[in-house]
Protein backbone atom coordinates (compact mmCIF):
# COMPACT_ATOMS: atom_id res chain seq x y z
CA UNK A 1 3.65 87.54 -70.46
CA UNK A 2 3.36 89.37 -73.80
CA UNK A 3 -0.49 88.65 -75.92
CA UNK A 4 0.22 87.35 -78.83
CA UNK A 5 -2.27 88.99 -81.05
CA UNK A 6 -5.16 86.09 -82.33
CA UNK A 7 -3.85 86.68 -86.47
CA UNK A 8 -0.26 85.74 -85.86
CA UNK A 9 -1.37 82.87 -83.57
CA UNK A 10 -4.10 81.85 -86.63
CA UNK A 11 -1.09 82.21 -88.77
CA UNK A 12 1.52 80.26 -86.73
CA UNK A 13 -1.09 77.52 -86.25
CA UNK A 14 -2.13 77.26 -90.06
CA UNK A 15 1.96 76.63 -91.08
CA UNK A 16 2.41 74.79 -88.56
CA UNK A 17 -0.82 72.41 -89.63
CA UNK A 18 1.04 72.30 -93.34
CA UNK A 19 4.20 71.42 -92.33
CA UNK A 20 2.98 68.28 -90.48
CA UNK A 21 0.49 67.44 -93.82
CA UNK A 22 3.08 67.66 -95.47
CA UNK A 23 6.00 66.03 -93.34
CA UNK A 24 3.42 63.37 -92.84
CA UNK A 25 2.93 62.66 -96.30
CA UNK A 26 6.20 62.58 -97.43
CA UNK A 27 6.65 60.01 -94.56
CA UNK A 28 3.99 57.77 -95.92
CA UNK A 29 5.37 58.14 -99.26
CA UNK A 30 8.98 57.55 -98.55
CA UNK A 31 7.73 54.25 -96.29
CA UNK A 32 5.56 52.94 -99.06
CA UNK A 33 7.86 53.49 -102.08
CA UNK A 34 10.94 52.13 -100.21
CA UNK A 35 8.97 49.21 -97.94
CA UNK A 36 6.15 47.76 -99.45
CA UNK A 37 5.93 46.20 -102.73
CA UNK A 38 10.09 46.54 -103.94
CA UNK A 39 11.96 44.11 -101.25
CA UNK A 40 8.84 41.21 -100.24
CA UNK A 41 9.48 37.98 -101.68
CA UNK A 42 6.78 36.05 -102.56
CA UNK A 43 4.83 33.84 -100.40
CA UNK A 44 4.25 30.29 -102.02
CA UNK A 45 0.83 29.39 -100.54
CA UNK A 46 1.35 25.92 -101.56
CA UNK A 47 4.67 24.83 -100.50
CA UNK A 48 3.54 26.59 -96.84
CA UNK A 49 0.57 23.79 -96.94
CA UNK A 50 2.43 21.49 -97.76
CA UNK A 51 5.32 22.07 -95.33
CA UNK A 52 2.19 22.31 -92.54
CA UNK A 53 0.92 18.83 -93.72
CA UNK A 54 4.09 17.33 -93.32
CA UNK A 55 5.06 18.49 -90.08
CA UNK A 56 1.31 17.66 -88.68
CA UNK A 57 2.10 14.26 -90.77
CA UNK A 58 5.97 13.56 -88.73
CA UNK A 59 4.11 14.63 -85.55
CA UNK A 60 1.04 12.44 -85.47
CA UNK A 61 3.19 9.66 -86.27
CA UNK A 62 5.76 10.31 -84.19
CA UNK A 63 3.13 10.36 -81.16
CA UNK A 64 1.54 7.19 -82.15
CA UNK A 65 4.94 5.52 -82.67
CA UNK A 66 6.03 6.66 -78.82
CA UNK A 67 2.72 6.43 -77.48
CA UNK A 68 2.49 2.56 -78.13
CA UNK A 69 6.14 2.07 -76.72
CA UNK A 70 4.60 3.24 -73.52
CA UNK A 71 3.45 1.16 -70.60
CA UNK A 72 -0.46 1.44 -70.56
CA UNK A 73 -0.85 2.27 -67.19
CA UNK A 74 1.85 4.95 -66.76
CA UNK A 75 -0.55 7.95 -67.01
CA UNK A 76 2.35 10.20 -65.99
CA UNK A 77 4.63 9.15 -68.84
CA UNK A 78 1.70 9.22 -71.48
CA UNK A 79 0.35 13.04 -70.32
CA UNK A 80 3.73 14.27 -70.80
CA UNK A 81 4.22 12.59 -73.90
CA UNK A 82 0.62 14.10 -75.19
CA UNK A 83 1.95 17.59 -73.58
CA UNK A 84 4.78 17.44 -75.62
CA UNK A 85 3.13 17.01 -78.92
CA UNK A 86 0.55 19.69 -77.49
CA UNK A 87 3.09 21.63 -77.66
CA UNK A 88 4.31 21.03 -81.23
CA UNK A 89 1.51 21.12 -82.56
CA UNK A 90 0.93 24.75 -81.47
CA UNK A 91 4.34 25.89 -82.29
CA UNK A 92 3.65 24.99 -86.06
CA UNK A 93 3.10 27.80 -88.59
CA UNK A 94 -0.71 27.66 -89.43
CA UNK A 95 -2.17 28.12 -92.92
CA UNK A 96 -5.64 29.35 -93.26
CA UNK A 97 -6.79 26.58 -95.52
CA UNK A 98 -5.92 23.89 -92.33
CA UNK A 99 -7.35 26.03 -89.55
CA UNK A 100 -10.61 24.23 -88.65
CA UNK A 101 -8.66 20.54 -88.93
CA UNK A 102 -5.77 22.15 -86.54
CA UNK A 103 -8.22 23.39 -83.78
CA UNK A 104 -9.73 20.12 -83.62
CA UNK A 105 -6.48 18.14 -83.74
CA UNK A 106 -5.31 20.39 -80.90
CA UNK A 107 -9.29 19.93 -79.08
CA UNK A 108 -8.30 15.93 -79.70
CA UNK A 109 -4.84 16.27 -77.86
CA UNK A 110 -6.42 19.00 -75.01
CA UNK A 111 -9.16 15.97 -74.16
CA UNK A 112 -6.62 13.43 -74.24
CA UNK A 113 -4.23 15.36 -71.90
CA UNK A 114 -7.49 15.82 -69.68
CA UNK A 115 -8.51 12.48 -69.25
CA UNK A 116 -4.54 11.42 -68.33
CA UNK A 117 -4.82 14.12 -65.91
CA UNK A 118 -7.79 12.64 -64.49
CA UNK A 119 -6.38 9.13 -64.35
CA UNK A 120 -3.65 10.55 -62.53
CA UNK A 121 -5.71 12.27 -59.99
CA UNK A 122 -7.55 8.64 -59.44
CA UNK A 123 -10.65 9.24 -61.89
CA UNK A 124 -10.94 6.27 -63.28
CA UNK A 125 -14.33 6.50 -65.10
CA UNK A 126 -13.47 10.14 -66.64
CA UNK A 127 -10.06 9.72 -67.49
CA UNK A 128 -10.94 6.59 -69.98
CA UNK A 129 -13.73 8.14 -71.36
CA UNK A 130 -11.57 11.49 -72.24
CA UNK A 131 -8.96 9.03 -73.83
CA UNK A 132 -11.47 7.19 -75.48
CA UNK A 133 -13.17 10.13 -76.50
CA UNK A 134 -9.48 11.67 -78.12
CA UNK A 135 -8.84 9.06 -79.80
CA UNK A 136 -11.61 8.68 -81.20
CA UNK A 137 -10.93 12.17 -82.83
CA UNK A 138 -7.79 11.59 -83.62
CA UNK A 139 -8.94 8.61 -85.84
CA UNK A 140 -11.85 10.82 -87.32
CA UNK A 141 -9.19 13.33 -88.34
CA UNK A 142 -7.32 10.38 -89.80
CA UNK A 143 -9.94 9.40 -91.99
CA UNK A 144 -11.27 12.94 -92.84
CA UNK A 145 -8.10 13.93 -93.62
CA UNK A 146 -6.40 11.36 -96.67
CA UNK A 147 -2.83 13.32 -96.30
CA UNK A 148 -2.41 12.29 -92.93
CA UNK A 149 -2.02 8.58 -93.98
């Protein structure tokens, strides 16, 4: 194996240092110019709360609608039905200025899908009081809340 004498290795490793600076920086220059700030659309803040509101709006009264279609003692048909708009509810696009109201809608349908799992499991005593308890947060919401009227 041949020594490679410590200047040309100092050498080789200073050029090759620069080259990756500067590769690097036209990289970062290139991606900026040609990726952020020319193509992005605007986001309208407004029309993206709005659009939340509404779809929270069509879903809570959806779920009320079905819900008191539903035979009060079928626990099994009424936790699916509050899984189901569990899951809507989290598959909704959420704006920063409706955080705090969306984890406590989605606390209000996570107690109510507890107690109907209790109910189903026989416990009587819990299961009401978690579906008394959710709805009772649901309706707190409601009035909190004057666009969900």
């Amino acid at each position: 194996m041949k020594n490679i004498k410590p200047k040309k290795l100092l050498f080789f490793l200073v050029v090759t240092c620069l080259v990756l600076i500067v590769w690097g920086a036209l990289c970062a220059w290139l991606f900026q110019t040609k990726f952020i700030g020319q193509n992005l659309l605007p986001i309208d803040l407004t029309q993206l709360d709005n659009s939340y509101r509404s779809q929270v709006r069509q879903l809570m009264n959806d779920y009320e609608t079905r819900a008191a279609a539903l035979d009060p003692a079928d626990y099994a048909a009424r936790l699916l039905h509050v899984q189901t708009a569990l899951e809507k509810l989290l598959a909704l696009r959420l704006v920063k200025a409706e955080k705090d109201f969306h984890l406590d809608l989605v606390v209000a349908f996570t107690t109510a899908q507890n107690g109907y799992t209790a109910l189903q499991n026989g416990q009587t005593k819990t299961g009401h009081a978690l579906v008394q308890e959710a709805a009772a947060q649901m309706a707190d919401l409601k009035q909190t809340h004057d666009w969900l009227k």
